[in-house]
N, C-alpha and C. Protein backbone atom coordinates (compact mmCIF):
# COMPACT_ATOMS: atom_id res chain seq x y z
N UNK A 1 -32.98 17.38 15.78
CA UNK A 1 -31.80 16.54 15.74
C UNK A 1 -30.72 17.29 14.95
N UNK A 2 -29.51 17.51 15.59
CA UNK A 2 -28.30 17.75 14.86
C UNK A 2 -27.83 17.25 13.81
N UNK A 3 -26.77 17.59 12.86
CA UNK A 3 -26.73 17.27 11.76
C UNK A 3 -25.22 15.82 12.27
N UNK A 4 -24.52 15.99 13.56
CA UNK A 4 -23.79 14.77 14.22
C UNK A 4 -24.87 13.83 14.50
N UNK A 5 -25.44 14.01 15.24
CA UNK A 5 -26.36 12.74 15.79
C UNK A 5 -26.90 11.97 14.40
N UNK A 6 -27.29 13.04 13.45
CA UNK A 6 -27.73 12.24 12.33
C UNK A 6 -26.97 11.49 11.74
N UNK A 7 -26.00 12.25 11.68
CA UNK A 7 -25.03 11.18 10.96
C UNK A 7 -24.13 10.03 11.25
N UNK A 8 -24.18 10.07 12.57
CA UNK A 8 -23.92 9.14 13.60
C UNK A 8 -24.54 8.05 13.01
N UNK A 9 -26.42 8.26 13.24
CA UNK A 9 -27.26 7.12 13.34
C UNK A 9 -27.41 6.59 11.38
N UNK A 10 -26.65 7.69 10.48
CA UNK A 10 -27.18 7.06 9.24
C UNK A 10 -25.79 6.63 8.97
N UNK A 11 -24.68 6.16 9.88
CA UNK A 11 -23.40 5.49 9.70
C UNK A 11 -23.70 4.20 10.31
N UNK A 12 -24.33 4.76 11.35
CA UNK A 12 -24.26 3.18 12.33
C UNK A 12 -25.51 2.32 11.92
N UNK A 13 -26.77 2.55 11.03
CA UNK A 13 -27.94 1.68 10.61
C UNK A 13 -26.89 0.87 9.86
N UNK A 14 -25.92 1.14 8.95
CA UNK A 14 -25.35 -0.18 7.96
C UNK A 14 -24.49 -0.96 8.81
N UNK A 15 -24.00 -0.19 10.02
CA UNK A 15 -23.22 -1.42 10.93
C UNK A 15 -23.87 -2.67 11.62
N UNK A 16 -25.44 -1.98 11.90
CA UNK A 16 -25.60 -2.90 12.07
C UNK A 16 -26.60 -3.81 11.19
N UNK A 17 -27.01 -3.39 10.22
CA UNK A 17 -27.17 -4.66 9.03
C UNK A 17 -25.93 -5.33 8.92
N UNK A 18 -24.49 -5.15 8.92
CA UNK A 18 -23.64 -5.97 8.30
C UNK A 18 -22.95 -6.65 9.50
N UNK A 19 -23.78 -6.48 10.97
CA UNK A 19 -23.53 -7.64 11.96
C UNK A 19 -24.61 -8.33 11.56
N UNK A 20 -25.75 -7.71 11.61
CA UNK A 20 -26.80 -8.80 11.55
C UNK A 20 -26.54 -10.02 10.86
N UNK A 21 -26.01 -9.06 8.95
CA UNK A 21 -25.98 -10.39 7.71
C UNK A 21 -24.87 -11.52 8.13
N UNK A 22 -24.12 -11.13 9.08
CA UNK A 22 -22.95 -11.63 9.13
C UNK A 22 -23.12 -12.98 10.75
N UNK A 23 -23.83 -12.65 11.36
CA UNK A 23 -24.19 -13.58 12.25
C UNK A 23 -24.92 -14.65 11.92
N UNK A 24 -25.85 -13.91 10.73
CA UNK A 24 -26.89 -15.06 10.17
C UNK A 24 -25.99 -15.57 9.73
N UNK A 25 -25.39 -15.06 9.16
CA UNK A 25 -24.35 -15.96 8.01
C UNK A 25 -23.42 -17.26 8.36
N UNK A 26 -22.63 -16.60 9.68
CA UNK A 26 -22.55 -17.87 10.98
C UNK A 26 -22.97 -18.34 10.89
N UNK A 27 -24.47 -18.31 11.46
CA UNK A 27 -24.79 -19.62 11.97
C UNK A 27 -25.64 -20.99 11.08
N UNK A 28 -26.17 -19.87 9.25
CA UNK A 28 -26.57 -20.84 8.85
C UNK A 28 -25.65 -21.32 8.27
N UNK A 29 -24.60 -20.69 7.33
CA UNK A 29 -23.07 -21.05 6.42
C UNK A 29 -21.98 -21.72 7.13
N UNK A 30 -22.39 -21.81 8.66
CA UNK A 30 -20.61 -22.48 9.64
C UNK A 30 -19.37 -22.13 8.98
N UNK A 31 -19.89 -20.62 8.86
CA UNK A 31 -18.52 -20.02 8.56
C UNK A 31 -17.73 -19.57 9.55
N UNK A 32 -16.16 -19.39 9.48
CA UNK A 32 -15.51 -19.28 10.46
C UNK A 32 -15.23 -18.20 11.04
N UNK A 33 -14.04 -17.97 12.16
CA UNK A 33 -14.49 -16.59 12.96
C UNK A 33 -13.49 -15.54 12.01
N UNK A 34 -12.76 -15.73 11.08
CA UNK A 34 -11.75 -15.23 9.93
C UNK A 34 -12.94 -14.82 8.48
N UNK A 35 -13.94 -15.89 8.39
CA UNK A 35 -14.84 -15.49 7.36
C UNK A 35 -15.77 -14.61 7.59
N UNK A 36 -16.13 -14.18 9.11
CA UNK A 36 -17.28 -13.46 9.49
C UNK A 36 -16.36 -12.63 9.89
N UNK A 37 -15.48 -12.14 10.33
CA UNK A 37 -14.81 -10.70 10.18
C UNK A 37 -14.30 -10.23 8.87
N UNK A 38 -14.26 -11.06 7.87
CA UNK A 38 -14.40 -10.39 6.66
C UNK A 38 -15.46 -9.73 5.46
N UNK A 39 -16.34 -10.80 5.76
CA UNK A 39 -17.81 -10.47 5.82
C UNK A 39 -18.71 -9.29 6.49
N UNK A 40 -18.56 -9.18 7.43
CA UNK A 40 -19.22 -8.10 8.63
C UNK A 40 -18.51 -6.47 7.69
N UNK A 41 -17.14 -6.19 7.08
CA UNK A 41 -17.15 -4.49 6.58
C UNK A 41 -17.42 -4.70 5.06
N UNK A 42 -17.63 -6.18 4.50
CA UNK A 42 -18.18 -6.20 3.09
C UNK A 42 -19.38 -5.85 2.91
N UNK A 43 -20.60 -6.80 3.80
CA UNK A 43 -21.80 -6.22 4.20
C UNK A 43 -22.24 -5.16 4.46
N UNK A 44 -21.35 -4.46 5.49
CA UNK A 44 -22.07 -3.30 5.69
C UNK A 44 -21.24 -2.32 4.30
N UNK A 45 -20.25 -2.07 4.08
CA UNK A 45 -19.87 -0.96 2.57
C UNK A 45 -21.11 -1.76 1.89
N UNK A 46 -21.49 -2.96 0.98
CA UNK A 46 -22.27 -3.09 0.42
C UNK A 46 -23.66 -2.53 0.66
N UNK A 47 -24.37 -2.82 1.77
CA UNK A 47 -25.52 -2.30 2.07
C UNK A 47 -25.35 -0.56 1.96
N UNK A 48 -24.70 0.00 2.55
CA UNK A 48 -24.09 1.67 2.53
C UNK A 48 -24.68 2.05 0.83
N UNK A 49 -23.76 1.48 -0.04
CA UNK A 49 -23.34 1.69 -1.04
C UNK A 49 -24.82 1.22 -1.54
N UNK A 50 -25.25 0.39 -1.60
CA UNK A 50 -26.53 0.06 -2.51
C UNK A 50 -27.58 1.24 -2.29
N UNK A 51 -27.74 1.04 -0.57
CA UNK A 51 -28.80 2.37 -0.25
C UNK A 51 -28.56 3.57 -0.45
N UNK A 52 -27.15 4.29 -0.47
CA UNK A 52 -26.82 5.62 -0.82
C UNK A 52 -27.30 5.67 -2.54
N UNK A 53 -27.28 4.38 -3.48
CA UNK A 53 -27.04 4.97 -4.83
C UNK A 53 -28.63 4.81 -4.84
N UNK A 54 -29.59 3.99 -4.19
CA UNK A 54 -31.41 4.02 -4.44
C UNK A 54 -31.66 5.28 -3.71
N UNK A 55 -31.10 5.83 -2.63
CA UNK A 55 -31.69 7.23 -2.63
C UNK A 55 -31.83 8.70 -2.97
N UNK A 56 -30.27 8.63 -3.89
CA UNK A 56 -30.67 9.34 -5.17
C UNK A 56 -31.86 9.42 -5.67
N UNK A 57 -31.96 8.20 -6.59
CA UNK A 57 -33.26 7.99 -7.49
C UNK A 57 -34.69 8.10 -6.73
N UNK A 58 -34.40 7.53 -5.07
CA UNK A 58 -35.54 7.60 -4.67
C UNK A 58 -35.81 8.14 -3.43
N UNK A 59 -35.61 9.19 -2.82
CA UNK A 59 -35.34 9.60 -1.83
C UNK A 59 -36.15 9.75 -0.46
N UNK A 60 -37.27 8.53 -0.84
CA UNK A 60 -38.28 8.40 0.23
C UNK A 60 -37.60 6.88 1.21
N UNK A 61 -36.52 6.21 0.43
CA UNK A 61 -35.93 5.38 0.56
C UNK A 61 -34.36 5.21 2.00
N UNK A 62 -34.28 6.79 2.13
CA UNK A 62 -33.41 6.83 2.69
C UNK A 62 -33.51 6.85 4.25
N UNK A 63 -34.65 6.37 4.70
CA UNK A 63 -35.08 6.02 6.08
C UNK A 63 -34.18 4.35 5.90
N UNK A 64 -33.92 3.79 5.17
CA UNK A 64 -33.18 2.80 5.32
C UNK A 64 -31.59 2.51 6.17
N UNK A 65 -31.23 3.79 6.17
CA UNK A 65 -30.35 4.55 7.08
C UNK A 65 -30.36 5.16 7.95
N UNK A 66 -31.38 4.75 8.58
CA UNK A 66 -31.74 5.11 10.13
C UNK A 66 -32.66 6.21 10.48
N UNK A 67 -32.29 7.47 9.62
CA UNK A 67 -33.28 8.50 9.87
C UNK A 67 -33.38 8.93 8.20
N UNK A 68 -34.33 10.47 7.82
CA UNK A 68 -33.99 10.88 7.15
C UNK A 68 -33.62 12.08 6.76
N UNK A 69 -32.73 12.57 5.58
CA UNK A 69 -31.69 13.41 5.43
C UNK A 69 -32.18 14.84 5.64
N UNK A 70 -31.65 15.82 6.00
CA UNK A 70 -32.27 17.09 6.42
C UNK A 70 -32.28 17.70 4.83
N UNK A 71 -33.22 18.09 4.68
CA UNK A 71 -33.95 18.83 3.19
C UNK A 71 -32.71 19.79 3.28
N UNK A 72 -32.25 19.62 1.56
CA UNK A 72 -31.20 21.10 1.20
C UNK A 72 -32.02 21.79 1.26
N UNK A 73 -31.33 23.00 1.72
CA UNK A 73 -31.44 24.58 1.40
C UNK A 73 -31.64 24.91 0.14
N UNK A 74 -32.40 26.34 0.53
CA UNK A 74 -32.59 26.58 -1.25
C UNK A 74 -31.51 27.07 -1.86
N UNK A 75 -31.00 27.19 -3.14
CA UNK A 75 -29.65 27.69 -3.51
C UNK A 75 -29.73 29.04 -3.15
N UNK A 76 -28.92 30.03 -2.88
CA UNK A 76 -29.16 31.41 -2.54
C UNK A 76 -28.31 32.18 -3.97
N UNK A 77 -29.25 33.23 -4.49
CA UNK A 77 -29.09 33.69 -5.70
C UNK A 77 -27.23 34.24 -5.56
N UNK A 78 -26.86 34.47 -6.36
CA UNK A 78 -25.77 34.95 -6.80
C UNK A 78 -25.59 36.73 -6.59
N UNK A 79 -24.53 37.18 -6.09
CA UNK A 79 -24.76 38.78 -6.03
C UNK A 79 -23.27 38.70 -6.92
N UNK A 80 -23.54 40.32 -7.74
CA UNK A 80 -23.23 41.26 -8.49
C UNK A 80 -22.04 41.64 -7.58
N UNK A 81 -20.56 41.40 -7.77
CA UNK A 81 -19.51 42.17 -7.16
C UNK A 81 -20.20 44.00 -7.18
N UNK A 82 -19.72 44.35 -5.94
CA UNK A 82 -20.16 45.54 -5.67
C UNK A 82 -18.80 46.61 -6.31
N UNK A 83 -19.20 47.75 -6.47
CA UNK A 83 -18.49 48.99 -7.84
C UNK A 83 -17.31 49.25 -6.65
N UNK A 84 -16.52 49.79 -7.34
CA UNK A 84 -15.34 49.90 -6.77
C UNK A 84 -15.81 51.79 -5.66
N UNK A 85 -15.28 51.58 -4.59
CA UNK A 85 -16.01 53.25 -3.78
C UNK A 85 -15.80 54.34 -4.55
N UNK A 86 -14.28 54.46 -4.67
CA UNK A 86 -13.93 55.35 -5.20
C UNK A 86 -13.64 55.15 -6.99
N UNK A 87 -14.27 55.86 -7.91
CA UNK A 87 -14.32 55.81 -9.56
C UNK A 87 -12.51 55.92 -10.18
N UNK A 88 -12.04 55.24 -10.76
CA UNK A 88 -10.81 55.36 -10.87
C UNK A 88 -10.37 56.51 -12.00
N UNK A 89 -9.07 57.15 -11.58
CA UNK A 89 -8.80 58.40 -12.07
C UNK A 89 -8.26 58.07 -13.64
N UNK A 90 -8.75 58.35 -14.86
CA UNK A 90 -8.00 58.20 -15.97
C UNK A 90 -6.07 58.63 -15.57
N UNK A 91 -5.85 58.33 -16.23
CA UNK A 91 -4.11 58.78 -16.71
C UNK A 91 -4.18 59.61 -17.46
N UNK A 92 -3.11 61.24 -17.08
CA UNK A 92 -2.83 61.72 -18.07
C UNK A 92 -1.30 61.73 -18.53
N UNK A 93 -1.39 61.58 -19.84
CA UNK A 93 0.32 62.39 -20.20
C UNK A 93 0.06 63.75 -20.48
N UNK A 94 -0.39 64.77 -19.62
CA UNK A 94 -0.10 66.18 -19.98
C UNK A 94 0.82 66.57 -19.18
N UNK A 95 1.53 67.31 -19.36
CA UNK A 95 2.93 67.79 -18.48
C UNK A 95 2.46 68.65 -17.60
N UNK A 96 2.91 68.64 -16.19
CA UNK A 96 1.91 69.45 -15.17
C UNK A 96 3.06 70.94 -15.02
N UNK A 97 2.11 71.81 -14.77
CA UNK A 97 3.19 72.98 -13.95
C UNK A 97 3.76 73.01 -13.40
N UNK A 98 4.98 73.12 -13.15
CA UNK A 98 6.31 73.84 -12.17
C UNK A 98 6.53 75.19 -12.16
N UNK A 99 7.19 75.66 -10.97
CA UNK A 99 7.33 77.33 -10.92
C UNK A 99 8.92 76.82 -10.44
């Protein structure tokens, strides 16, 4: 799986928890069609936001978002700027020959 498709499906798992919470919410709360479109992007940022900050801490957790996250890379060591090709010429002030 691509790193789009993934992220596709770990955007769209909170969309649809925050239809789900929000239909229930309809139909047991008889809330209105102004309260459940305000509800439906609170729900889902909330759910987003709760599960992004538990899978920090717990990162077996993040199947809660549909799939889970592709393992970082290992850090790749640091390189040493490479020497300049050519060694640079001191400066002289000695006065050169003329004829």
């Amino acid at each position: 799986m691509n790193n789009t498709t993934r992220n596709i499906i770990r955007t769209a798992a909170p969309a649809v928890i925050g239809a789900v919470v929000s239909y229930i919410s309809k139909l047991s709360a008889h809330l209105t069609p102004a309260e459940t479109a305000v509800l439906f992007p609170v729900a889902t940022t909330a759910y987003y936001a709760i599960v992004r900050t538990l899978e920090v801490k717990f990162p077996k957790l993040s199947w809660l978002l549909g799939c889970l996250p592709v393992k970082a890379a290992a850090p790749v060591a640091s390189v040493a700027p490479a020497a300049p090709a050519t060694p640079a010429t001191p400066a002289t002030d000695a006065p050169t020959a003329t004829n």
